[in-house]
C-alpha atoms as a PDB file:
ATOM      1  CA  UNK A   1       9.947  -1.389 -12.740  1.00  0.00           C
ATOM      2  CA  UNK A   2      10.472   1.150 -10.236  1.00  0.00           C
ATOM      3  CA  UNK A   3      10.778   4.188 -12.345  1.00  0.00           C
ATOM      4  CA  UNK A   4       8.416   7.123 -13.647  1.00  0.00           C
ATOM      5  CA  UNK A   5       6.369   6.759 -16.550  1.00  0.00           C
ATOM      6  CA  UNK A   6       4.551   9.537 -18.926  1.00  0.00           C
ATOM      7  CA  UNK A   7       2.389   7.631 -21.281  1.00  0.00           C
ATOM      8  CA  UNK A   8       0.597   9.602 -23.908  1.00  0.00           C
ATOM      9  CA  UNK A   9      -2.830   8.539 -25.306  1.00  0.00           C
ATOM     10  CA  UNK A  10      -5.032   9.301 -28.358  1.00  0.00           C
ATOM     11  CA  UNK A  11      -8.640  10.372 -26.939  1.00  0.00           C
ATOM     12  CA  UNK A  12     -11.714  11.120 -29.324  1.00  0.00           C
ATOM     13  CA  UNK A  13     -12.483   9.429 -32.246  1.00  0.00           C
ATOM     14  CA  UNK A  14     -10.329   8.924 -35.541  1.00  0.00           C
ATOM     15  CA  UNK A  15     -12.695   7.329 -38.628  1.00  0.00           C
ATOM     16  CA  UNK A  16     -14.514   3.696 -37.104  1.00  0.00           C
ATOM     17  CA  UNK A  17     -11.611   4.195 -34.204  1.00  0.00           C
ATOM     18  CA  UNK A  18     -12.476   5.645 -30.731  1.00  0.00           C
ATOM     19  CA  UNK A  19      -9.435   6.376 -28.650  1.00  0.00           C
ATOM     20  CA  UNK A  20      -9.743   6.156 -24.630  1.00  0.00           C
ATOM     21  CA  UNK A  21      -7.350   8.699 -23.729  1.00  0.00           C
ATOM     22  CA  UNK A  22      -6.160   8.307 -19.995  1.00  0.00           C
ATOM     23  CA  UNK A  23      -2.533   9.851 -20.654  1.00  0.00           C
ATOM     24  CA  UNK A  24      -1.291   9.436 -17.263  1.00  0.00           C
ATOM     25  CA  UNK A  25       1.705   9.679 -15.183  1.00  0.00           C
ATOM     26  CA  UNK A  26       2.755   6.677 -12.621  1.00  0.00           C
ATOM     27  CA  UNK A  27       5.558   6.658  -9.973  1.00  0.00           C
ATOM     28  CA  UNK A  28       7.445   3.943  -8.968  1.00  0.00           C
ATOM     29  CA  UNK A  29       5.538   1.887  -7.392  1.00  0.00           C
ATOM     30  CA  UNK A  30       2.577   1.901  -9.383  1.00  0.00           C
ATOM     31  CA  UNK A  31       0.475   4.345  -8.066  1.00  0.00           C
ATOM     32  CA  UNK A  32      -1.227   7.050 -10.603  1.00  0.00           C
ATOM     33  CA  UNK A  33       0.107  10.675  -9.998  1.00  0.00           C
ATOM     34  CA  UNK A  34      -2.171  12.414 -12.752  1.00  0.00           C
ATOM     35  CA  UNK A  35      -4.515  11.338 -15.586  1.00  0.00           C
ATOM     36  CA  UNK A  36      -6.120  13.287 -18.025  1.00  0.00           C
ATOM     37  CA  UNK A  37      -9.256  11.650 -18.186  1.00  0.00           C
ATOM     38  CA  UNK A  38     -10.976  10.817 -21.520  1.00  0.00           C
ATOM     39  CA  UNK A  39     -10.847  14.065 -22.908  1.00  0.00           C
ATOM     40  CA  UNK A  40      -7.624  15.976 -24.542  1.00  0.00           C
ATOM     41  CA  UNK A  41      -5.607  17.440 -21.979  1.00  0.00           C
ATOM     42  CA  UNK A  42      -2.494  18.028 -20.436  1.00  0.00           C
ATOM     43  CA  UNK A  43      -0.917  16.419 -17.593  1.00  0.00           C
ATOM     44  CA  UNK A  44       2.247  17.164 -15.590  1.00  0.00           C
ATOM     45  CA  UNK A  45       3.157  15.911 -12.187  1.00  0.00           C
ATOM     46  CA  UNK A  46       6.050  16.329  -9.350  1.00  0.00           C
ATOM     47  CA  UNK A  47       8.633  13.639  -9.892  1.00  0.00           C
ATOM     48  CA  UNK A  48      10.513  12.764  -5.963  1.00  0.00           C
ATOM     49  CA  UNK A  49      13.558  11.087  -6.400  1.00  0.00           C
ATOM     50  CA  UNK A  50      12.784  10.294  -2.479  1.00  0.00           C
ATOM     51  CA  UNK A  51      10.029   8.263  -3.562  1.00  0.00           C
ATOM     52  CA  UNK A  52      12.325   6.505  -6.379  1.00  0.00           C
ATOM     53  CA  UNK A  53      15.098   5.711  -3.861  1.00  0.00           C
ATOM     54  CA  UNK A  54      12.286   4.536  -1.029  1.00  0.00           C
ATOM     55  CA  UNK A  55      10.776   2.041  -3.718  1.00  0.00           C
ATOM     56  CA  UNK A  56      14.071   1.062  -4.936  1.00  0.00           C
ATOM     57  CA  UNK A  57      15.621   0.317  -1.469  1.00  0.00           C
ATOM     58  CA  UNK A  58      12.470  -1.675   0.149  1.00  0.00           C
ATOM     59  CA  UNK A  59      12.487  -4.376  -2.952  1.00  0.00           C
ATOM     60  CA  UNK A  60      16.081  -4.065  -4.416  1.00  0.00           C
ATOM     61  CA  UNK A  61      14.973  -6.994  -7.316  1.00  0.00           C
ATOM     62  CA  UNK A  62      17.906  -5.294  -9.164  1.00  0.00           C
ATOM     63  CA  UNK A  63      20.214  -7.338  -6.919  1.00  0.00           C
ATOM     64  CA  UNK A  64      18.649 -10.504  -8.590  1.00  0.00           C
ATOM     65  CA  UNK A  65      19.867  -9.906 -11.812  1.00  0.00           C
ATOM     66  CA  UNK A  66      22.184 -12.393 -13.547  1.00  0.00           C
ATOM     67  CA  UNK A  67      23.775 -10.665 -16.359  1.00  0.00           C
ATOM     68  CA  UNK A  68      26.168 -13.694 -17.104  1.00  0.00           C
ATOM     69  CA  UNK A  69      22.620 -15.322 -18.506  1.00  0.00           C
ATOM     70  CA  UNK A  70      22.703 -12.560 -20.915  1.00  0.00           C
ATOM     71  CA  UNK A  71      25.848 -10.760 -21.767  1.00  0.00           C
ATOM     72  CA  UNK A  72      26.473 -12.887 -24.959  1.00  0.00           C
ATOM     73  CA  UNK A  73      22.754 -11.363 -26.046  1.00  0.00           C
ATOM     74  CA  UNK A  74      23.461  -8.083 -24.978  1.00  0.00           C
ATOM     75  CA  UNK A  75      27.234  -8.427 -27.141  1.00  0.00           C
ATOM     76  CA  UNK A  76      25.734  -9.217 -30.594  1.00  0.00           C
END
């Protein structure tokens, strides 16, 4: 979707449960900045509004949208 994503994971084990972990941070165009593994952890990562404007500009799909499909949905 062309933005930056932080997505936070469980890792160990909780009861029958086993959690995976992986929190990770992704940029724009997919692409993994930093992952935390399977263990606990912390993760950070340098966020380039460059990069965001780069991705954004070689596919503009914004430009595709039709919001007159979906302005009555968006009213209620």
């Amino acid at each position: 979707n062309q933005c930056y994503v932080a997505y936070a994971n469980y890792s160990g084990y909780e009861d029958a449960i086993h959690y995976c972990g992986l929190s990770s941070i992704v940029g724009p165009q997919g692409l993994i900045l930093n992952q935390t593994g399977q263990q606990e952890g912390l993760v950070g990562a340098k966020l380039d509004r460059n990069a965001l404007n780069a991705s954004r500009n070689a596919t503009p799909y914004l430009l595709d949208r039709r919001p007159e499909l979906y302005r009555q949905l968006a009213n209620q």
